[in-house]
PDB file of N, CA and C in Angstrom:
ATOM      1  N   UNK A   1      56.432 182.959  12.543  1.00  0.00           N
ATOM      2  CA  UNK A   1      56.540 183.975  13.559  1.00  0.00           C
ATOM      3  C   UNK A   1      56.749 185.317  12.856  1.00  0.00           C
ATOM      4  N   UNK A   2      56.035 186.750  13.460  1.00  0.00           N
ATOM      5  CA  UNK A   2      55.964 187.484  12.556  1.00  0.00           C
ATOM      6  C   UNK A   2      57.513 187.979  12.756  1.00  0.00           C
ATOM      7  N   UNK A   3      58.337 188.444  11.358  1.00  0.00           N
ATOM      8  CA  UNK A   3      58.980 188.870  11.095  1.00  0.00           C
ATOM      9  C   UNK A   3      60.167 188.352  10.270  1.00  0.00           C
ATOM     10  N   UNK A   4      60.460 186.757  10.881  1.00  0.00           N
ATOM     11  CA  UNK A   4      60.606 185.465  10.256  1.00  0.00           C
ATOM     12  C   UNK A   4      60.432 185.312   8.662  1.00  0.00           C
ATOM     13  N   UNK A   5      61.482 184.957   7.915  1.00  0.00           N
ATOM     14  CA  UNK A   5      61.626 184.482   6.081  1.00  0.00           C
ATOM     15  C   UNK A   5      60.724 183.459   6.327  1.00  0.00           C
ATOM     16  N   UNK A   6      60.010 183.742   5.613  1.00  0.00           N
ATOM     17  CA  UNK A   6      59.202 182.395   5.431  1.00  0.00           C
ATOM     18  C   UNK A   6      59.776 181.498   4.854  1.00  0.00           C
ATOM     19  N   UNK A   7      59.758 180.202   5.462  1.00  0.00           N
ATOM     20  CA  UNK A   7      60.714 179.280   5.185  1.00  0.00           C
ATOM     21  C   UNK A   7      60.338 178.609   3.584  1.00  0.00           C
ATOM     22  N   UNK A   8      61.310 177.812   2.895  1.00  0.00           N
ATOM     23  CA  UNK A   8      60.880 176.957   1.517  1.00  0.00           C
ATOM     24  C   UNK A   8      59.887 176.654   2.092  1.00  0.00           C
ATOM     25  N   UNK A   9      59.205 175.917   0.285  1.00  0.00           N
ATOM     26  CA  UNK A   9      57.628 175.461   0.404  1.00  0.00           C
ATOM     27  C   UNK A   9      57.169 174.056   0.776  1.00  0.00           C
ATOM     28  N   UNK A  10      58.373 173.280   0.148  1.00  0.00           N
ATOM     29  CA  UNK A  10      57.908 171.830   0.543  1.00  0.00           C
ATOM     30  C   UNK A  10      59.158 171.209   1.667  1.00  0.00           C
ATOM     31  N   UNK A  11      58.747 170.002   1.829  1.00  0.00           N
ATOM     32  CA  UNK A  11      59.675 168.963   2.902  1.00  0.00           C
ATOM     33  C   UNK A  11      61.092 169.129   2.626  1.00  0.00           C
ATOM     34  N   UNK A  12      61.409 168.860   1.279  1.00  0.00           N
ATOM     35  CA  UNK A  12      63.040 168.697   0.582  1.00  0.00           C
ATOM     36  C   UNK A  12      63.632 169.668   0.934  1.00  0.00           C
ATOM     37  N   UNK A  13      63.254 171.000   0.465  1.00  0.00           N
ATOM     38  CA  UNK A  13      63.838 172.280   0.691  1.00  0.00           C
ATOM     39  C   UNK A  13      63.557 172.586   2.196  1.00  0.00           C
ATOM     40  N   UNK A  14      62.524 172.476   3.145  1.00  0.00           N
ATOM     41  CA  UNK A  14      62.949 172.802   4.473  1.00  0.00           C
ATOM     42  C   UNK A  14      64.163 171.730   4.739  1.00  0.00           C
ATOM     43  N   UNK A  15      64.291 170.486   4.677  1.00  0.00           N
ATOM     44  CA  UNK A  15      65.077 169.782   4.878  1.00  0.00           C
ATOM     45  C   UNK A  15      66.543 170.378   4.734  1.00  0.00           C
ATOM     46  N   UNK A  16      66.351 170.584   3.670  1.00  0.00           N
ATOM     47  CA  UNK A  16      68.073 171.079   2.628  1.00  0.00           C
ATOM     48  C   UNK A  16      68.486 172.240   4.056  1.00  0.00           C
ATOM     49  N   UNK A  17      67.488 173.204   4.260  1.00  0.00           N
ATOM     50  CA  UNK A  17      67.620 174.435   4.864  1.00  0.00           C
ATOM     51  C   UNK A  17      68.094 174.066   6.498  1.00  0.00           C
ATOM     52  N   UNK A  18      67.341 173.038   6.739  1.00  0.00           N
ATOM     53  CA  UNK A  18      67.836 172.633   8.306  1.00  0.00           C
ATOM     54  C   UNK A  18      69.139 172.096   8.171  1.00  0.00           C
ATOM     55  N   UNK A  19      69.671 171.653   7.109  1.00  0.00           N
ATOM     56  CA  UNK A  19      71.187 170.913   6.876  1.00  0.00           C
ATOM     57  C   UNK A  19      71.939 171.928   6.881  1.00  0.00           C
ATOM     58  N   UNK A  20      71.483 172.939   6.031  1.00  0.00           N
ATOM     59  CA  UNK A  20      72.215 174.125   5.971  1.00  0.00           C
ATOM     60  C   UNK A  20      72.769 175.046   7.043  1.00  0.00           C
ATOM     61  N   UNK A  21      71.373 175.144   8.275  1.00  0.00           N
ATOM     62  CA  UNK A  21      72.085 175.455   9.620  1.00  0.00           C
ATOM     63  C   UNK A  21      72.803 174.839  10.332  1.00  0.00           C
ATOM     64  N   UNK A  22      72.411 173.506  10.090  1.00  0.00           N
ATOM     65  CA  UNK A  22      73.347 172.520  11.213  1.00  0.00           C
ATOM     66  C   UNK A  22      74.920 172.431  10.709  1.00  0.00           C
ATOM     67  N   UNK A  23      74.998 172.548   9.072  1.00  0.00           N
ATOM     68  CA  UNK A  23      76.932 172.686   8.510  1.00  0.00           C
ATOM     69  C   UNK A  23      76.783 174.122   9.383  1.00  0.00           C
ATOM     70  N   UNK A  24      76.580 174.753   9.260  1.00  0.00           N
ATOM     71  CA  UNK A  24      77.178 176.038   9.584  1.00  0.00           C
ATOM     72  C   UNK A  24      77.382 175.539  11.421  1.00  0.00           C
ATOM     73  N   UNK A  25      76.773 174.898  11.787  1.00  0.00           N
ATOM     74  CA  UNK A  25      76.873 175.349  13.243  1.00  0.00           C
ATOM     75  C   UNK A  25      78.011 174.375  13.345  1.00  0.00           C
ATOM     76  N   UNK A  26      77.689 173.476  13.065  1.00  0.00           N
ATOM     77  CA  UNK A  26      79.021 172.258  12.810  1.00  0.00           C
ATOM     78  C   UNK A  26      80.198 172.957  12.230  1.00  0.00           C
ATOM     79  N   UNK A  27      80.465 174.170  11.892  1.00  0.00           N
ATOM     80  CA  UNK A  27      81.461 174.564  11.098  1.00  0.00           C
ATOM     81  C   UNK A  27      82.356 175.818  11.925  1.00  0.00           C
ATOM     82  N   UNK A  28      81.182 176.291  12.659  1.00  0.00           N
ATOM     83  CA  UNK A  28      81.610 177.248  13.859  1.00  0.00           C
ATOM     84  C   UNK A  28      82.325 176.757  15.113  1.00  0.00           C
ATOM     85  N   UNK A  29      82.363 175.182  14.991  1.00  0.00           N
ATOM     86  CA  UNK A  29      83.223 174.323  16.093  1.00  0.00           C
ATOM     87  C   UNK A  29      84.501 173.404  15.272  1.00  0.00           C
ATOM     88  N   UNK A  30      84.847 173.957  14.184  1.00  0.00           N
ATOM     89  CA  UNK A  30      85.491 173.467  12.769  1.00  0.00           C
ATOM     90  C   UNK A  30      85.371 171.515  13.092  1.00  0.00           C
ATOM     91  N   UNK A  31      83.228 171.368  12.802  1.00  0.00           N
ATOM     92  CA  UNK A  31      83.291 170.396  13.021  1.00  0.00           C
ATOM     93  C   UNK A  31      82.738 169.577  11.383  1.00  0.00           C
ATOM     94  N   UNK A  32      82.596 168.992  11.214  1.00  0.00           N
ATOM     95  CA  UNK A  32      81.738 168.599   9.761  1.00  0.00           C
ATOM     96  C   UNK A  32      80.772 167.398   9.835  1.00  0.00           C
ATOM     97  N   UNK A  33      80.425 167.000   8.268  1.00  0.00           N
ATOM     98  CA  UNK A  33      79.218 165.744   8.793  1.00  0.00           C
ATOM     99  C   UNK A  33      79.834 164.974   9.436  1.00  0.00           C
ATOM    100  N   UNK A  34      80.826 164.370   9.184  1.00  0.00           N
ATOM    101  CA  UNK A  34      81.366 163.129   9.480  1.00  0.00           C
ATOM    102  C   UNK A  34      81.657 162.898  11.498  1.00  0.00           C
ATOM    103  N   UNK A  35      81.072 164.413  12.074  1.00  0.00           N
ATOM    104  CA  UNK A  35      81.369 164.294  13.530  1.00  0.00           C
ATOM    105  C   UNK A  35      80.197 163.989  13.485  1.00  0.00           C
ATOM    106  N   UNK A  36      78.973 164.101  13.131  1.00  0.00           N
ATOM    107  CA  UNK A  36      77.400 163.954  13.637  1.00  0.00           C
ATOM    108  C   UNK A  36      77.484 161.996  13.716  1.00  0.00           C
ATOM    109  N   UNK A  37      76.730 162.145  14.747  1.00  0.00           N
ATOM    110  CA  UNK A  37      76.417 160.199  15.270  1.00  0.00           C
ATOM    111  C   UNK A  37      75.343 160.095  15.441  1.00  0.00           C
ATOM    112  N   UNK A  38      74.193 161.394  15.387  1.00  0.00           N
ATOM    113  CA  UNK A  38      73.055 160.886  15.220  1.00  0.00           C
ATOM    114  C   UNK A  38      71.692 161.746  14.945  1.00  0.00           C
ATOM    115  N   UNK A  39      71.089 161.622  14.282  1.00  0.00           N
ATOM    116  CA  UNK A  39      70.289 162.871  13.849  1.00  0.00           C
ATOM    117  C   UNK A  39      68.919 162.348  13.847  1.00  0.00           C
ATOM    118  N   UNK A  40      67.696 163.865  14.017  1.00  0.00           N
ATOM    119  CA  UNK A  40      66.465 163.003  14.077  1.00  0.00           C
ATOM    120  C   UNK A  40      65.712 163.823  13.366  1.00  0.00           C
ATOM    121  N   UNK A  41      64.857 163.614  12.667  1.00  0.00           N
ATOM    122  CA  UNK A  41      63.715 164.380  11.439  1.00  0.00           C
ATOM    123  C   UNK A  41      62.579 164.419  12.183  1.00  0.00           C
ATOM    124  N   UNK A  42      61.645 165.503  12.349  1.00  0.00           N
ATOM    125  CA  UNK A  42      60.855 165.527  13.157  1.00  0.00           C
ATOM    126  C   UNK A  42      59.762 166.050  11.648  1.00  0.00           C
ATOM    127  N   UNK A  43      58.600 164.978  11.156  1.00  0.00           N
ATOM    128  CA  UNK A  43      57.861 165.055  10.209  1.00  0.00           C
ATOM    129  C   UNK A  43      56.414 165.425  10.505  1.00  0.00           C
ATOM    130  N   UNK A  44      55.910 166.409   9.678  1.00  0.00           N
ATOM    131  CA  UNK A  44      54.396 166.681  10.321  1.00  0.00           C
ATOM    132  C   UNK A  44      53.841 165.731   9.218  1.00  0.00           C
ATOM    133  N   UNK A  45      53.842 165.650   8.102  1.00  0.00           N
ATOM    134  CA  UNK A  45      53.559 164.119   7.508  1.00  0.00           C
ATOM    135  C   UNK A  45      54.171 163.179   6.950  1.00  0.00           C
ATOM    136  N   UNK A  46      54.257 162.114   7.796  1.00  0.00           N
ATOM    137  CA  UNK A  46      54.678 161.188   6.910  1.00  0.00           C
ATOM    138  C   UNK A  46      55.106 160.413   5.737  1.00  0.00           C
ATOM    139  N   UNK A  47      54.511 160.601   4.970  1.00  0.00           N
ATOM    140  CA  UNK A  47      54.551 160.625   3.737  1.00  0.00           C
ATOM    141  C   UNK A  47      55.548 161.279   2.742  1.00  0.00           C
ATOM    142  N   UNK A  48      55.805 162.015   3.849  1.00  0.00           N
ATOM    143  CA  UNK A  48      57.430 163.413   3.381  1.00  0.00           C
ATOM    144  C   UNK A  48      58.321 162.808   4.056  1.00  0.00           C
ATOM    145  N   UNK A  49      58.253 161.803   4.260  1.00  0.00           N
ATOM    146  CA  UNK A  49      59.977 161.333   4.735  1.00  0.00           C
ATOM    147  C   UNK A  49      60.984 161.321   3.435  1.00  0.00           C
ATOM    148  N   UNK A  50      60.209 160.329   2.218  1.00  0.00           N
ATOM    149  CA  UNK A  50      61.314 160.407   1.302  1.00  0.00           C
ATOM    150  C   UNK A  50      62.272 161.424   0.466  1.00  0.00           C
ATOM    151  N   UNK A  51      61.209 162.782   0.759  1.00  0.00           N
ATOM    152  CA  UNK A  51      62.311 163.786   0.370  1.00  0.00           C
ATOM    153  C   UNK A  51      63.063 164.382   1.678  1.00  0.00           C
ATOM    154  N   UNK A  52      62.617 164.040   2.767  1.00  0.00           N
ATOM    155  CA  UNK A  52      63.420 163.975   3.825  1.00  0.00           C
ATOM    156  C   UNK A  52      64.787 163.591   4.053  1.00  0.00           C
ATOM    157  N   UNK A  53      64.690 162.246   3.876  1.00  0.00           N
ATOM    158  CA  UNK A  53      65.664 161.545   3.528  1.00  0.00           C
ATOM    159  C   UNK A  53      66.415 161.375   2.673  1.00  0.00           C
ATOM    160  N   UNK A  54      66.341 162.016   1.168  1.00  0.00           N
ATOM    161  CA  UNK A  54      66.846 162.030  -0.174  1.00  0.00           C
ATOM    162  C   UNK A  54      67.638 163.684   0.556  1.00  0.00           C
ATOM    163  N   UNK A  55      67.503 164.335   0.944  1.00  0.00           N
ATOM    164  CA  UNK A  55      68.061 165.557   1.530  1.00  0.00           C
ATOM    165  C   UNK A  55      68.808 165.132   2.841  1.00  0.00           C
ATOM    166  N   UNK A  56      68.940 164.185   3.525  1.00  0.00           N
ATOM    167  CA  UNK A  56      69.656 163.777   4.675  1.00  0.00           C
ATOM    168  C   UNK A  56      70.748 162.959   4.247  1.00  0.00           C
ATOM    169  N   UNK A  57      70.442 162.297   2.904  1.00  0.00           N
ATOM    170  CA  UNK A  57      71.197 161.372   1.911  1.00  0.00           C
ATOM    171  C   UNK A  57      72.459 162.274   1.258  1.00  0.00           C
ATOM    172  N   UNK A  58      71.655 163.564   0.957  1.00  0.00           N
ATOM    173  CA  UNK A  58      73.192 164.381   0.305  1.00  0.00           C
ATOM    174  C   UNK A  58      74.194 164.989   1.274  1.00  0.00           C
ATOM    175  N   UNK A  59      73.789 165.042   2.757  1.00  0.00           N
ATOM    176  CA  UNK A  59      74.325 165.153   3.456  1.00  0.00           C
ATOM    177  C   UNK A  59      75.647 164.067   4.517  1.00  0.00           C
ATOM    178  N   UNK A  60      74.406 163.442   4.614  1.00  0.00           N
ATOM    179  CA  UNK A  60      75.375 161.881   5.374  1.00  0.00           C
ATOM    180  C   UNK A  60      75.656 160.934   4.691  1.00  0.00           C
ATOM    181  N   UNK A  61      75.605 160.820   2.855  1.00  0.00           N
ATOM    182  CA  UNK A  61      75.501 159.526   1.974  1.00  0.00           C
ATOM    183  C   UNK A  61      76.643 158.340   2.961  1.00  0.00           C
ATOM    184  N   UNK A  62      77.680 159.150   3.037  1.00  0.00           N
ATOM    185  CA  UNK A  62      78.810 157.953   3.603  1.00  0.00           C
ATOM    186  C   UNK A  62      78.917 158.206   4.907  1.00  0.00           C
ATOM    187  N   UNK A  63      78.512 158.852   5.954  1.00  0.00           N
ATOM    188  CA  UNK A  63      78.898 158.965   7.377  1.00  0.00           C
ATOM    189  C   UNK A  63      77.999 157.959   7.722  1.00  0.00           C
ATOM    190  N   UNK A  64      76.815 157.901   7.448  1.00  0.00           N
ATOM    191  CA  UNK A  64      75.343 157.073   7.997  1.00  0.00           C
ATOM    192  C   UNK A  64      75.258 156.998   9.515  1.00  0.00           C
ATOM    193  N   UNK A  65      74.826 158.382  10.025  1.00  0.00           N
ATOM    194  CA  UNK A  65      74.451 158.251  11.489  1.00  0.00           C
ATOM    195  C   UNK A  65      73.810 157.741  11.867  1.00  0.00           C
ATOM    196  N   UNK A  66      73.400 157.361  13.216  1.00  0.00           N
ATOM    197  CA  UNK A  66      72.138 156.441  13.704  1.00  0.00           C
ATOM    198  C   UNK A  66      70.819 157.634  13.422  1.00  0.00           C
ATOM    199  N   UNK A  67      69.805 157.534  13.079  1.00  0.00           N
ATOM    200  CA  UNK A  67      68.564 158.214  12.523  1.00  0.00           C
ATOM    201  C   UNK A  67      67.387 158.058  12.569  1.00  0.00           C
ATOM    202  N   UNK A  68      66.438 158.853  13.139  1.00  0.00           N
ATOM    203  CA  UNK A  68      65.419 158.168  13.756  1.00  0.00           C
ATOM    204  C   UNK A  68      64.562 159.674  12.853  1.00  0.00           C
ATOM    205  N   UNK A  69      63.447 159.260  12.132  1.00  0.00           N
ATOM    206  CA  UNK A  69      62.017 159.880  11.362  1.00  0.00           C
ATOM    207  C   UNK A  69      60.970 159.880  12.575  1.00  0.00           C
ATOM    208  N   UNK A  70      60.375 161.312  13.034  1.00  0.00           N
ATOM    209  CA  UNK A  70      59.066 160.683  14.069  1.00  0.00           C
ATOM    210  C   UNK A  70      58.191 161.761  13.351  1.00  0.00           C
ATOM    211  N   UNK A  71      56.887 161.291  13.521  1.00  0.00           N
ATOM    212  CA  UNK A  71      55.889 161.907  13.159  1.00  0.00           C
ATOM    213  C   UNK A  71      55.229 162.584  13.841  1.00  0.00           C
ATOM    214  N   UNK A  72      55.210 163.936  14.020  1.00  0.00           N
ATOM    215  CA  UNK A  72      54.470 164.897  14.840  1.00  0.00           C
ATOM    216  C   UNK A  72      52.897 165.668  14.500  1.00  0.00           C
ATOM    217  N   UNK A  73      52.334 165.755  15.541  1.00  0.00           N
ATOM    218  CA  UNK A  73      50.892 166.481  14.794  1.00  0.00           C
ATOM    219  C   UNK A  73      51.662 167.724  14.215  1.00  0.00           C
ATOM    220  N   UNK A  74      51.885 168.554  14.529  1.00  0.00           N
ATOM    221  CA  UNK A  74      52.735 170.146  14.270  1.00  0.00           C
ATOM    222  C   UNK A  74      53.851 170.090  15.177  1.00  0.00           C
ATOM    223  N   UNK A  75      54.629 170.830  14.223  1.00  0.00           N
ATOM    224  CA  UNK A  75      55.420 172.097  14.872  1.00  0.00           C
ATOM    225  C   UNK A  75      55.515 173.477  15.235  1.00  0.00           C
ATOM    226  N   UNK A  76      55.729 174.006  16.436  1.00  0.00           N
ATOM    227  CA  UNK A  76      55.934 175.395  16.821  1.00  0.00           C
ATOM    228  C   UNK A  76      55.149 176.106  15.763  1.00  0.00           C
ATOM    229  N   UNK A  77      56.025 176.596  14.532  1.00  0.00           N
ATOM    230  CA  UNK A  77      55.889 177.329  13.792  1.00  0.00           C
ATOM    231  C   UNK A  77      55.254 176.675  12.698  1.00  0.00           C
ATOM    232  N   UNK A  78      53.911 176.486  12.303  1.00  0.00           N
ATOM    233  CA  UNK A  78      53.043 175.592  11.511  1.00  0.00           C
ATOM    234  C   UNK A  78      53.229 175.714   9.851  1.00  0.00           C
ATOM    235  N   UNK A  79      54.133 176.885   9.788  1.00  0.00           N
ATOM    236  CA  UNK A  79      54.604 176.940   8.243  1.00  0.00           C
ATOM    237  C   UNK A  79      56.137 175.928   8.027  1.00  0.00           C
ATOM    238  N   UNK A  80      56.584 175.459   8.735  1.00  0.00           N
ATOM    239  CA  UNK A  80      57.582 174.097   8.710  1.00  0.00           C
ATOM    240  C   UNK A  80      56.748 173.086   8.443  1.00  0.00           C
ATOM    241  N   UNK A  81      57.144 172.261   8.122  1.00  0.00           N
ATOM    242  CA  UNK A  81      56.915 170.828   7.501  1.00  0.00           C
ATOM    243  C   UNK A  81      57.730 169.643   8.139  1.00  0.00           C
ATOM    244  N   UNK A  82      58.721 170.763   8.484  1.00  0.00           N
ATOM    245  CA  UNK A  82      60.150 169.280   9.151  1.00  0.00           C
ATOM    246  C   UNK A  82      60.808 170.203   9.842  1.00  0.00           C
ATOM    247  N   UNK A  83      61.226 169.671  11.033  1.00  0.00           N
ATOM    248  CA  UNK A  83      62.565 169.953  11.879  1.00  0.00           C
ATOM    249  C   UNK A  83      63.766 168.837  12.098  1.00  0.00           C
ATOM    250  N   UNK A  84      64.995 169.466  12.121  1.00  0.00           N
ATOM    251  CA  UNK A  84      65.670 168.249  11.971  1.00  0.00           C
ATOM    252  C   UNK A  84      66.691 168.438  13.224  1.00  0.00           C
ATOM    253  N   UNK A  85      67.639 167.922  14.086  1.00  0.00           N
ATOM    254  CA  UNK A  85      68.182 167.822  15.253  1.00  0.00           C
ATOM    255  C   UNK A  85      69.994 166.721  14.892  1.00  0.00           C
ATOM    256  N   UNK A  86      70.439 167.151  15.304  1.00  0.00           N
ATOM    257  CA  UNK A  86      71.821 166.317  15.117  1.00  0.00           C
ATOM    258  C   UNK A  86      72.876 166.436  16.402  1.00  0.00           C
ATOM    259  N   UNK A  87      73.121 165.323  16.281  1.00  0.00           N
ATOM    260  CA  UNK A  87      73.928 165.182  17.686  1.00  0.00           C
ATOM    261  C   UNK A  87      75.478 165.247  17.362  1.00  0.00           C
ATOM    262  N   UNK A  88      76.414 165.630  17.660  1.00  0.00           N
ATOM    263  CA  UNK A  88      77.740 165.562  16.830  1.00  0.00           C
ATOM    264  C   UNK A  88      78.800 164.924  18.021  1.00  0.00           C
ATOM    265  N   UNK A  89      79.634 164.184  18.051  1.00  0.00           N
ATOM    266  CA  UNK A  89      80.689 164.535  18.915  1.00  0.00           C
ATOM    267  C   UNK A  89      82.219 165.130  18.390  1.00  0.00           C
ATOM    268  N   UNK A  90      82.324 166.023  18.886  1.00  0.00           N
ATOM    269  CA  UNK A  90      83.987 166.581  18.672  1.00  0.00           C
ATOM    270  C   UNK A  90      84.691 166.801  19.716  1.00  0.00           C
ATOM    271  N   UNK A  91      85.879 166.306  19.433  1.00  0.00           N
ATOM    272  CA  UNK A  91      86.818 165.859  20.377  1.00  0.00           C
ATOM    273  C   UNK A  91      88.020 167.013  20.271  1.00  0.00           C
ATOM    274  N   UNK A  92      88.200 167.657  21.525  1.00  0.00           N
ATOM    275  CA  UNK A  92      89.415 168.638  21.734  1.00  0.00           C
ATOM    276  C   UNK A  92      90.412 168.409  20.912  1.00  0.00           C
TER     277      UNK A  92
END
């Protein structure tokens, strides 16, 4: 979208970068990984799951949310490679 950083070049690094917003947003509710229960990778190819997942790995190694990989023709913005989604619960 014009005006928009063009995001990293490959899967790993968009990956890393979507983790990166979701701590922060998780962090603005002083929440962390260990509240997320379930997260979903939204892949324009397949084949890029494993650095997908090797980047979802440094994130959740020990929480292990429920996790679901789907394969999309595109996304929105066709310079992504991956979108990623996390569900958290935090409790008052």
């Amino acid at each position: 979208m014009p005006g928009d950083a063009d995001p990293p070049p490959d899967a790993y690094a968009q990956a890393k970068r979507c983790f990166e917003i979701m701590l922060a947003a998780l962090a603005e509710l002083d929440a962390k990984p260990e509240h997320v229960v379930r997260t979903r990778a939204y892949l324009v190819d397949a084949e890029e799951w494993k650095d997908v997942g090797r980047a979802h790995g440094e994130v959740f190694g020990s929480v292990l949310p429920a996790s679901a990989f789907v394969v999309v023709k595109s996304l929105l913005d066709p310079r992504w490679r991956v979108e990623v989604e996390a569900d958290a619960l935090v409790m008052p």
